[in-house]
N, C-alpha and C. Protein backbone atom coordinates (compact mmCIF):
# COMPACT_ATOMS: atom_id res chain seq x y z
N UNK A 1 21.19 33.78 -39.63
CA UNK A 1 20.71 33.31 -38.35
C UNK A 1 19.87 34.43 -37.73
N UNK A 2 18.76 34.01 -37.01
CA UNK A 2 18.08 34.79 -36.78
C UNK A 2 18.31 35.35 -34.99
N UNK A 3 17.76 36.39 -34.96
CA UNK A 3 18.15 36.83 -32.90
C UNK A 3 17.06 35.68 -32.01
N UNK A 4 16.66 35.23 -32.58
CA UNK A 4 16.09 33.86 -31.82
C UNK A 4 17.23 32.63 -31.62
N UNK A 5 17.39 32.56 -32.85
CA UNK A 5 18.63 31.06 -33.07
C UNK A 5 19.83 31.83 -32.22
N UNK A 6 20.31 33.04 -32.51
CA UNK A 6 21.57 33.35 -31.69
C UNK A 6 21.20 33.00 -29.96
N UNK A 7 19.85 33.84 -29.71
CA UNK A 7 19.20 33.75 -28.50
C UNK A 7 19.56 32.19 -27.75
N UNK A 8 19.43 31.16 -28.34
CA UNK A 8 19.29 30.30 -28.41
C UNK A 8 20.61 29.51 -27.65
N UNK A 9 21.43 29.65 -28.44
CA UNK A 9 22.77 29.17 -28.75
C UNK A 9 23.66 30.03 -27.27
N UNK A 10 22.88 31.09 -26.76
CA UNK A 10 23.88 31.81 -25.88
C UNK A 10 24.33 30.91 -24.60
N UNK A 11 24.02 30.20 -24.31
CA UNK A 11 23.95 29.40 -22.70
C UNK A 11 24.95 28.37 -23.76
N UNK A 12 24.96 27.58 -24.59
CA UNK A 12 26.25 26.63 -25.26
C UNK A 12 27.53 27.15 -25.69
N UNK A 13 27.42 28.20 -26.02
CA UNK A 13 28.45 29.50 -26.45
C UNK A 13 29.15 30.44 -25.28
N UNK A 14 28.40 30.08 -23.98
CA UNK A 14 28.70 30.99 -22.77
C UNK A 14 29.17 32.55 -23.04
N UNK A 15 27.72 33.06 -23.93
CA UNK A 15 27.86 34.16 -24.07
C UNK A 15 26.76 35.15 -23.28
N UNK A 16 27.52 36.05 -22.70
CA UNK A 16 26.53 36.87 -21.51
C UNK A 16 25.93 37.95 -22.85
N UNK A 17 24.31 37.36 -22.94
CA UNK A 17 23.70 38.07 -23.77
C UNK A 17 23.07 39.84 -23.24
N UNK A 18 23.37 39.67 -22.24
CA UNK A 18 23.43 41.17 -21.11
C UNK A 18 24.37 41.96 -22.18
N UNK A 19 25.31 41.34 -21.76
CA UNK A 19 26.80 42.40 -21.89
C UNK A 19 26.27 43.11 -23.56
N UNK A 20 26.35 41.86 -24.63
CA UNK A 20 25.84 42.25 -26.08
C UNK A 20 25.48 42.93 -26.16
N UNK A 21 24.35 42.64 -25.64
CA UNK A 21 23.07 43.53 -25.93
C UNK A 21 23.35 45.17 -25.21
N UNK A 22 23.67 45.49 -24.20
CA UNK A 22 24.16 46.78 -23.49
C UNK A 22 25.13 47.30 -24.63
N UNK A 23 26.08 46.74 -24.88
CA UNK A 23 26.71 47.59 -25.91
C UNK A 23 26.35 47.27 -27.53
N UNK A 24 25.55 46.90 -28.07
CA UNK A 24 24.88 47.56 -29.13
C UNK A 24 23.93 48.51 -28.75
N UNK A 25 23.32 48.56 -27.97
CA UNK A 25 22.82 49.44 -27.43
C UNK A 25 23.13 51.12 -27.44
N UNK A 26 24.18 50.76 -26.46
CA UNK A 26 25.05 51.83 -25.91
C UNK A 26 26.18 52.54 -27.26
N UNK A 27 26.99 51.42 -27.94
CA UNK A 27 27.95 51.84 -28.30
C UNK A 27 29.09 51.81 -28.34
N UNK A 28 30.22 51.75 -28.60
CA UNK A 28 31.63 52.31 -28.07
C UNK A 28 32.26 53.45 -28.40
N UNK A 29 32.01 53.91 -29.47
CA UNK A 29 32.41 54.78 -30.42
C UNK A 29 31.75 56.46 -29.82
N UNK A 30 32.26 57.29 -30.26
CA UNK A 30 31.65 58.39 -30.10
C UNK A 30 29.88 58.71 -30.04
N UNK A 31 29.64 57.98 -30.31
CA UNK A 31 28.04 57.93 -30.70
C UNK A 31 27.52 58.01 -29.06
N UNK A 32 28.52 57.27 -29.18
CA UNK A 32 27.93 56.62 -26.97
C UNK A 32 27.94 57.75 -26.16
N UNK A 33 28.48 58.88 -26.52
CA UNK A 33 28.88 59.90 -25.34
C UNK A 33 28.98 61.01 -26.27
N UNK A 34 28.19 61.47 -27.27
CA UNK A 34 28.37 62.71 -27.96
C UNK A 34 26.76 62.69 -28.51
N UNK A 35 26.20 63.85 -28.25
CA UNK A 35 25.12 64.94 -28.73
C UNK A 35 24.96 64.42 -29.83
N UNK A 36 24.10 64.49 -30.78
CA UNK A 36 23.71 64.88 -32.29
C UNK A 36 24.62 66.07 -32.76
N UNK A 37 24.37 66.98 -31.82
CA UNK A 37 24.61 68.45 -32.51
C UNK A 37 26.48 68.17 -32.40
N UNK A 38 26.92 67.60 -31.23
CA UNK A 38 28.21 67.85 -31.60
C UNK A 38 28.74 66.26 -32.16
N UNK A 39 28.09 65.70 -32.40
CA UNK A 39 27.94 64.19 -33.91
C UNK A 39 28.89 64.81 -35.32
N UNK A 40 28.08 66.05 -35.15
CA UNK A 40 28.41 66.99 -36.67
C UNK A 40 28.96 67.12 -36.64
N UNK A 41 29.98 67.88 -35.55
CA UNK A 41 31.50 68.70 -35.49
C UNK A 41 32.57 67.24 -36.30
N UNK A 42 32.76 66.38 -35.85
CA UNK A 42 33.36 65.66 -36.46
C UNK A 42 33.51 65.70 -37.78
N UNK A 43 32.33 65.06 -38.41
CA UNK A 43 31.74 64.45 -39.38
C UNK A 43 32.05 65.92 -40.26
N UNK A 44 31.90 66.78 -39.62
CA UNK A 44 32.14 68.45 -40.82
C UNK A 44 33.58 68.71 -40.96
N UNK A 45 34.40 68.24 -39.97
CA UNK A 45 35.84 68.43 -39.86
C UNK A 45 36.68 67.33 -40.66
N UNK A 46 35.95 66.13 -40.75
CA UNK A 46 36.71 65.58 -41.83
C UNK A 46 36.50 65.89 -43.22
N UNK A 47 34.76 66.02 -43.29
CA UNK A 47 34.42 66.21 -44.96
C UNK A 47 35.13 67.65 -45.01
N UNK A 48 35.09 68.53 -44.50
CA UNK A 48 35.77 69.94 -44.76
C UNK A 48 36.89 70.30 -43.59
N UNK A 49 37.72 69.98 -43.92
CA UNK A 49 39.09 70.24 -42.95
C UNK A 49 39.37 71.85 -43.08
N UNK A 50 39.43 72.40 -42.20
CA UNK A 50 39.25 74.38 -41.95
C UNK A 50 40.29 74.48 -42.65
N UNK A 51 41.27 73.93 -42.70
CA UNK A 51 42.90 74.24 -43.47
C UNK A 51 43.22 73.54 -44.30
N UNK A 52 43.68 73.89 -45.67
CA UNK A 52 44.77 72.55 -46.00
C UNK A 52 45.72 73.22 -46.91
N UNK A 53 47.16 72.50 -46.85
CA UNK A 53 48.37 73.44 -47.34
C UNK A 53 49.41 72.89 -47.30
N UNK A 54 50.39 73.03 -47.49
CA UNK A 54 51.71 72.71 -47.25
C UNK A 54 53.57 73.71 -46.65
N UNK A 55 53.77 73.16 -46.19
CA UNK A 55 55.10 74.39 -45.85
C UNK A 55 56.55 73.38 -46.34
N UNK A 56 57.16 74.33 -46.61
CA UNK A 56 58.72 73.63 -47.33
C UNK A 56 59.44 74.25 -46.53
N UNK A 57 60.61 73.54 -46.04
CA UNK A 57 61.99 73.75 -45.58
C UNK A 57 63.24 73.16 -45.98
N UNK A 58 63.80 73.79 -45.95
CA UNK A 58 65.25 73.31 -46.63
C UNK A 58 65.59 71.82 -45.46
N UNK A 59 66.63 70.87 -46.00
CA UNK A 59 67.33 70.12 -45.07
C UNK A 59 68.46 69.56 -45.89
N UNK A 60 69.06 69.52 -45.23
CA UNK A 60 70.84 68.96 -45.38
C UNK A 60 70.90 67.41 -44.65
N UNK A 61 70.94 66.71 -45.64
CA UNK A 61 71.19 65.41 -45.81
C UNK A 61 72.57 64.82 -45.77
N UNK A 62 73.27 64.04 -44.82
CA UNK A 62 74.68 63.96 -44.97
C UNK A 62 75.08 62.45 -44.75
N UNK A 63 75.47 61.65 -45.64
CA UNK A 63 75.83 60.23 -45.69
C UNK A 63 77.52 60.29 -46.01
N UNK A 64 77.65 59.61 -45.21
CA UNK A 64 79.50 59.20 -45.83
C UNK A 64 80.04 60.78 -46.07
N UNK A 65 80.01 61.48 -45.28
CA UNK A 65 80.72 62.90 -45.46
C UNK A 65 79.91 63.48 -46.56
N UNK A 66 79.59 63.52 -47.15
CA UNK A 66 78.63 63.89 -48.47
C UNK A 66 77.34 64.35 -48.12
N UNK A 67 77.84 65.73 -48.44
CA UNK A 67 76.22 66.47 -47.86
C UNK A 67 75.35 66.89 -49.30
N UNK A 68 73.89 66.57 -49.11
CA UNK A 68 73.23 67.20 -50.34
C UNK A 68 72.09 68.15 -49.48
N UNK A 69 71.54 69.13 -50.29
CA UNK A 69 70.49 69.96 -49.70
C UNK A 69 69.34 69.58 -50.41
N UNK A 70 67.99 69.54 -49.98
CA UNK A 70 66.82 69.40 -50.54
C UNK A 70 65.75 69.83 -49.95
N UNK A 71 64.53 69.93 -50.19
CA UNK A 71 63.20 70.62 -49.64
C UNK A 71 62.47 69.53 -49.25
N UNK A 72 62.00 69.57 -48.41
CA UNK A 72 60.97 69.07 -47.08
C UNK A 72 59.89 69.76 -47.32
N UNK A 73 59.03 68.85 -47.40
CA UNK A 73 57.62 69.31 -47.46
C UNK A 73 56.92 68.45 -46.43
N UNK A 74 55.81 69.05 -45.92
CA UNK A 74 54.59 68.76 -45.29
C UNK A 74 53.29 69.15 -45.49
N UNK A 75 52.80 68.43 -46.19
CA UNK A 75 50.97 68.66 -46.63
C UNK A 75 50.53 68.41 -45.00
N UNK A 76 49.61 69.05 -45.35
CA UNK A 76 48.58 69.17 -44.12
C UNK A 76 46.99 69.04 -44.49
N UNK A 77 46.13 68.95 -43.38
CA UNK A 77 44.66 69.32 -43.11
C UNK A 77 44.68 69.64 -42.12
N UNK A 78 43.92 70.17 -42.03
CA UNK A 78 43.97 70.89 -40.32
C UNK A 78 42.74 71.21 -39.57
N UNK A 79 41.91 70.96 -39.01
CA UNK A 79 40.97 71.57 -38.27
C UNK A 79 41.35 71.76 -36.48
N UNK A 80 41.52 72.84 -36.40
CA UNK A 80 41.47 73.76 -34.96
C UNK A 80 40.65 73.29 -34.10
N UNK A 81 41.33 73.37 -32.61
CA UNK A 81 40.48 73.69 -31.26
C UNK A 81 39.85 75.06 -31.05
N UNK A 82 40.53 76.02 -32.30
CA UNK A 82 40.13 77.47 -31.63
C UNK A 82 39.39 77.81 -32.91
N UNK A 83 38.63 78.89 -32.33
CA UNK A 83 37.14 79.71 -33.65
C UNK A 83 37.84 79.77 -34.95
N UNK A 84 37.24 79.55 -35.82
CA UNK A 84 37.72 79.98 -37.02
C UNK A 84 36.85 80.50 -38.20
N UNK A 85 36.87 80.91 -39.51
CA UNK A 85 35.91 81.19 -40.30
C UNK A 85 35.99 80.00 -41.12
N UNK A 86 34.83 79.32 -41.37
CA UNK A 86 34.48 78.27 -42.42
C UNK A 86 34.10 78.99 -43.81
N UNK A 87 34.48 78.59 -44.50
CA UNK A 87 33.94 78.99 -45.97
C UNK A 87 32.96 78.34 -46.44
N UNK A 88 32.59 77.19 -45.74
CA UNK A 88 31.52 75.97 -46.59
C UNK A 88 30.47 76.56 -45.92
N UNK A 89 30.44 77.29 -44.16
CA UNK A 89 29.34 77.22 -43.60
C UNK A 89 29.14 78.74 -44.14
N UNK A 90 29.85 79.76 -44.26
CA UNK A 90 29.93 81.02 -44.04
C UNK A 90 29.69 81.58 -42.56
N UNK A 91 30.47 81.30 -41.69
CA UNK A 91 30.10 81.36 -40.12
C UNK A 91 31.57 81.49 -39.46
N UNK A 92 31.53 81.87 -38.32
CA UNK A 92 32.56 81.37 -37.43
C UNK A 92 32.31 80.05 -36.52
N UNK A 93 33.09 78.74 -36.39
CA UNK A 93 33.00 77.47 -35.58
C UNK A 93 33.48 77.34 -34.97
N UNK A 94 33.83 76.38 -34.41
CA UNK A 94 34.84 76.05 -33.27
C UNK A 94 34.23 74.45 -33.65
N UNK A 95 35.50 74.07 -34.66
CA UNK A 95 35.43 72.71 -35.07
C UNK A 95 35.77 71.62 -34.13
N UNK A 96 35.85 70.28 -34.64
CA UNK A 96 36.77 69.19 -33.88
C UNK A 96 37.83 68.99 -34.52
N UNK A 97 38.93 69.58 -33.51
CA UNK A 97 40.38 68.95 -33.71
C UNK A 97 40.84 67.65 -34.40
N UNK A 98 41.17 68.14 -35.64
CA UNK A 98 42.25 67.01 -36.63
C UNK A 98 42.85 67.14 -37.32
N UNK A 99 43.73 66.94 -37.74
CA UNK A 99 44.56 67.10 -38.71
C UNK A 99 45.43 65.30 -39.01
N UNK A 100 45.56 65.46 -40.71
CA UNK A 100 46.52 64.58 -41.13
C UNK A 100 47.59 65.38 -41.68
N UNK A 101 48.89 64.45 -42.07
CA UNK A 101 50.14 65.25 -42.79
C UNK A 101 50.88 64.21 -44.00
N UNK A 102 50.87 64.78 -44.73
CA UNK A 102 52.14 63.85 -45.22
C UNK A 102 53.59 64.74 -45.56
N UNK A 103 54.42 63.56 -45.44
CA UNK A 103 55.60 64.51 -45.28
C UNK A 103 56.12 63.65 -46.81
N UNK A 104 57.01 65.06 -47.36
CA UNK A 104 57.55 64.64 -48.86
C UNK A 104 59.13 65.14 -48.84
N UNK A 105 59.94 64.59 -49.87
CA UNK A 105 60.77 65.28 -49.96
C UNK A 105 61.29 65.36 -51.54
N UNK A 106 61.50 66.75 -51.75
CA UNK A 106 62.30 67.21 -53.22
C UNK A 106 63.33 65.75 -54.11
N UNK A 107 63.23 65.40 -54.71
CA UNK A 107 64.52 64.20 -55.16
C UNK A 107 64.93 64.58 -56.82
N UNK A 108 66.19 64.62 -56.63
CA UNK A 108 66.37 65.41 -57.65
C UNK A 108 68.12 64.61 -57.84
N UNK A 109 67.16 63.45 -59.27
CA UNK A 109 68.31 62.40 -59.85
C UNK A 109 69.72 63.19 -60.45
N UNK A 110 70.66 62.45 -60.51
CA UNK A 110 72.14 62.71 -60.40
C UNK A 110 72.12 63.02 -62.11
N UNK A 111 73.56 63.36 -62.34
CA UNK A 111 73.36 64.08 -63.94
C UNK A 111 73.16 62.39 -64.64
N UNK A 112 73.59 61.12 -64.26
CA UNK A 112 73.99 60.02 -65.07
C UNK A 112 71.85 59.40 -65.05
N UNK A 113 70.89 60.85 -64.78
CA UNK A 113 69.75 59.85 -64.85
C UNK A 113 68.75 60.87 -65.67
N UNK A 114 69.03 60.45 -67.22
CA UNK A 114 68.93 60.95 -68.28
C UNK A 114 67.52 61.36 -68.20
N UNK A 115 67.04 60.47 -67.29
CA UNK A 115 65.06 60.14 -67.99
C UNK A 115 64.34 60.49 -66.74
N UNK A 116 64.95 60.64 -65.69
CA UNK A 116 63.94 61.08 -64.71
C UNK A 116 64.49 62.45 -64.52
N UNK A 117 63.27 62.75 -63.68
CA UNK A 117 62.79 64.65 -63.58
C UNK A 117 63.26 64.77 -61.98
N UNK A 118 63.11 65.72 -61.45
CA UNK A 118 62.96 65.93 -59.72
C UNK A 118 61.55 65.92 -59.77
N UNK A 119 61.00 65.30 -57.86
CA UNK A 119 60.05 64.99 -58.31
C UNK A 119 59.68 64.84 -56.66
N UNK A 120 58.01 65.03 -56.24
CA UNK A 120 58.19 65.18 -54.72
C UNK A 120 57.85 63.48 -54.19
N UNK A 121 58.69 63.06 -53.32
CA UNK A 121 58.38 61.38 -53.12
C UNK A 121 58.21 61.59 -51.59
N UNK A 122 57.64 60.30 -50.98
CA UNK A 122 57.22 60.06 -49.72
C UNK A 122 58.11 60.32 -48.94
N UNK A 123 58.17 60.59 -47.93
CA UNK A 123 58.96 60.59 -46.37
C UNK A 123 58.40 60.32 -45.42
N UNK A 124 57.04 60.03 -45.71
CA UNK A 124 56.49 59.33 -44.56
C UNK A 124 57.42 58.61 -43.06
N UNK A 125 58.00 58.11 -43.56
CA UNK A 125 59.22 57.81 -42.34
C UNK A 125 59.74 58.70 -41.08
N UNK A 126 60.14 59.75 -41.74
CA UNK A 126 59.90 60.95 -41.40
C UNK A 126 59.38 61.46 -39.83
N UNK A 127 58.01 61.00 -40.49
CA UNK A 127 56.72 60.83 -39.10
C UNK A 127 56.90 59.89 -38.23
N UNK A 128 58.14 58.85 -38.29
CA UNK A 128 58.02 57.53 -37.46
C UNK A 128 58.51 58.14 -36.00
N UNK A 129 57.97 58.08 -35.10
CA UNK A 129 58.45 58.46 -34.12
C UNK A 129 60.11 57.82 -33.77
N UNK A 130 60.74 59.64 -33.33
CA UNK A 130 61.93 59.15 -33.00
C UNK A 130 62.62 59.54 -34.54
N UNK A 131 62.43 59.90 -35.90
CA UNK A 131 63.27 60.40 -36.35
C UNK A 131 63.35 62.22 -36.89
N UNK A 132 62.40 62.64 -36.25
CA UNK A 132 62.52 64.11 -35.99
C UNK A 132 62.63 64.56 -34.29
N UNK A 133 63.13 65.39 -33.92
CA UNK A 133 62.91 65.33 -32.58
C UNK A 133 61.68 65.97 -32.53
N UNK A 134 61.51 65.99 -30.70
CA UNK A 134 60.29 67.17 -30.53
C UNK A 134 60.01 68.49 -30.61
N UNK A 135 61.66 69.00 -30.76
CA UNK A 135 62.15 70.28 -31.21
C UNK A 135 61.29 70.21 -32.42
N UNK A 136 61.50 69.47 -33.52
CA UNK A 136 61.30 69.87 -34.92
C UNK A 136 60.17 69.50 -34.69
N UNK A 137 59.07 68.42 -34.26
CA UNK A 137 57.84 68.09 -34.42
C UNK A 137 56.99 69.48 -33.85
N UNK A 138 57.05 69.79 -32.57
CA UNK A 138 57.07 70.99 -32.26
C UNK A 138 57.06 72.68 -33.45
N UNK A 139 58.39 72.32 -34.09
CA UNK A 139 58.31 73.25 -34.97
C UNK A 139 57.80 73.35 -36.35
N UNK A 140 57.26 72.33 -36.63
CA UNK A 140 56.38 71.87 -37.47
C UNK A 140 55.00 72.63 -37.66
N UNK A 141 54.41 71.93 -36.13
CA UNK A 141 52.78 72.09 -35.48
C UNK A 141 52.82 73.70 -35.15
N UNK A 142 53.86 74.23 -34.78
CA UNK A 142 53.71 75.66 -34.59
C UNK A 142 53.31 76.18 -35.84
N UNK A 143 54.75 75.85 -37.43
CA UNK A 143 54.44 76.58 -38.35
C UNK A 143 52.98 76.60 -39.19
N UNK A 144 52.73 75.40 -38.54
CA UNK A 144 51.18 74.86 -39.61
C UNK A 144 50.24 75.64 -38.53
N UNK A 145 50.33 75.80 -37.58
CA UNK A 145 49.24 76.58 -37.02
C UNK A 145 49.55 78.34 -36.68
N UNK A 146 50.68 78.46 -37.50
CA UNK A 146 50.54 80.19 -37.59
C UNK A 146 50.12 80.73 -38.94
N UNK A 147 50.44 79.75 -39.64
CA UNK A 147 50.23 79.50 -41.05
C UNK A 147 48.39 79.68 -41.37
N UNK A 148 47.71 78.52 -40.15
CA UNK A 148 46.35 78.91 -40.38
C UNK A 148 45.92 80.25 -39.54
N UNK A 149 46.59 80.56 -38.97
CA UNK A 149 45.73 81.44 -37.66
C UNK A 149 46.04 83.01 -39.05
N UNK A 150 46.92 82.52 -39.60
CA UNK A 150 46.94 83.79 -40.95
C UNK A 150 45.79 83.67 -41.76
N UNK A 151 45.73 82.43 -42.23
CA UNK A 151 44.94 82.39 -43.19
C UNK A 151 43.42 82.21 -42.52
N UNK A 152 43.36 82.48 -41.18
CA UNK A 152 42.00 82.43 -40.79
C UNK A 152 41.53 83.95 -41.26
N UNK A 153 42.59 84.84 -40.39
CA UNK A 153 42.74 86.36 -40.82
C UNK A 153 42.25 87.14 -42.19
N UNK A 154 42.92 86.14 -43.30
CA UNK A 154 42.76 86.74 -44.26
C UNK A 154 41.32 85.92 -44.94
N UNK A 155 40.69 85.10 -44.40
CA UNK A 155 39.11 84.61 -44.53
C UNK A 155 37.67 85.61 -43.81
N UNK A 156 38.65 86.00 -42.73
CA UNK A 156 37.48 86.79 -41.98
C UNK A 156 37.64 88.16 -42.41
N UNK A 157 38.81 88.41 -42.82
CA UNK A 157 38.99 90.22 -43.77
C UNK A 157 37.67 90.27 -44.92
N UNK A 158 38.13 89.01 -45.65
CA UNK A 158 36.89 89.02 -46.74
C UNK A 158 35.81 88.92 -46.83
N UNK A 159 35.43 88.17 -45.49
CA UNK A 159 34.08 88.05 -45.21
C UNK A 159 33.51 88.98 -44.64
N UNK A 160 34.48 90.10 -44.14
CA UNK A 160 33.80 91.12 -43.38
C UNK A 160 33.50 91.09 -42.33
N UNK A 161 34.16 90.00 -41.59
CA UNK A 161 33.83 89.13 -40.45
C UNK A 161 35.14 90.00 -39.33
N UNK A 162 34.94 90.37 -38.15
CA UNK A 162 36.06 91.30 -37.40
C UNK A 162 36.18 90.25 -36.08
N UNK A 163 37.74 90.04 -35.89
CA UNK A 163 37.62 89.20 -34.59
C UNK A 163 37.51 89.85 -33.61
N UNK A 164 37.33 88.45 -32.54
CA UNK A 164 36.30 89.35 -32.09
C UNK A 164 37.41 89.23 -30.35
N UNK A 165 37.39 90.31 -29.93
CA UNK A 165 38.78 90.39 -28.38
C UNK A 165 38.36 89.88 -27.95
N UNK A 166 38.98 88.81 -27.00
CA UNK A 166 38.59 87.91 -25.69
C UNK A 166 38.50 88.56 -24.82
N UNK A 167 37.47 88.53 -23.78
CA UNK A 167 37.35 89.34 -22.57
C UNK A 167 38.72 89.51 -21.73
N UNK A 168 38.61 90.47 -20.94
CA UNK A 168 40.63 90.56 -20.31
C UNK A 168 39.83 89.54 -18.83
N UNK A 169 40.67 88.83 -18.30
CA UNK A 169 40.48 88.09 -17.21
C UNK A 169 41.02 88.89 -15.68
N UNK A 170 39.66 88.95 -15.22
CA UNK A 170 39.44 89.94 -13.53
C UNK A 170 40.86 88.96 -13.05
N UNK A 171 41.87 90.26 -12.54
CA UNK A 171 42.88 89.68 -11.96
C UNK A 171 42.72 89.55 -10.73
């Protein structure tokens, strides 16, 4: 159908061809209210996420009195609100904030399971709000972001790159 025939049809359809037209126009999406130049920050933070890694912690699992221990994992990506060294750009940025996670855990079959291995499986659940507290979600987001603010350290050592002091603030 062509923008004539739609044109057309708008007064039988009681469609306010104003409104349409303003937001194709306009947008909804980031496009509508973001620069070109900071278009990119996104678009660079997903194709190259500043971080990516994982951290393990022990956890104690306890059903019916029966406690087992196993490792907790959390993969990460990570891109920062604060400067960092890129390796793709060779620069210091100040990306757009994102990160994904998945959360895993160690499983490690009973002696009667001849044929399977330990092996890392989903926990996604995990993430459902409400079964970690905010204590632990909290202690999570801390470890993954001391974790990078290291490994920013040891990017800008190599690059030769020196951070750089924040001005002290006139008291």
């Amino acid at each position: 159908m062509t923008k004539d025939e739609v044109l057309s049809l708008h007064s039988k359809c009681e469609i306010n061809v104003d409104i349409v037209e303003d937001a194709q126009q306009h947008g909804r999406r980031m496009e509508s209210v973001l620069t070109t130049g900071e278009m990119k920050k996104p678009a660079h933070s997903e194709r190259y996420p500043a971080f990516e890694g994982a951290i393990r912690v022990p956890v104690t699992l306890e059903f019916g009195g029966k406690k087992c221990r196993r490792l907790f994992r959390v993969k990460y990506s990570y891109t920062p609100d604060w400067e960092y060294y890129d390796p793709e750009t060779k620069q210091l940025i100040k990306g757009w904030e994102s990160w994904t996670r998945r959360h895993e855990i160690w499983a490690v079959p009973g002696d009667n399971c001849l044929d399977e291995k330990p092996k890392w499986i989903s926990a996604d659940t995990f993430a459902e709000t409400g079964v970690l507290s905010p204590a632990q979600e909290m202690a999570i987001d801390e470890l993954i972001d001391k974790r990078c603010r290291e490994e920013d350290r040891r990017r800008r050592k190599a690059a030769g790159v020196t951070l750089t002091p924040k001005p002290l603030k006139a008291a």
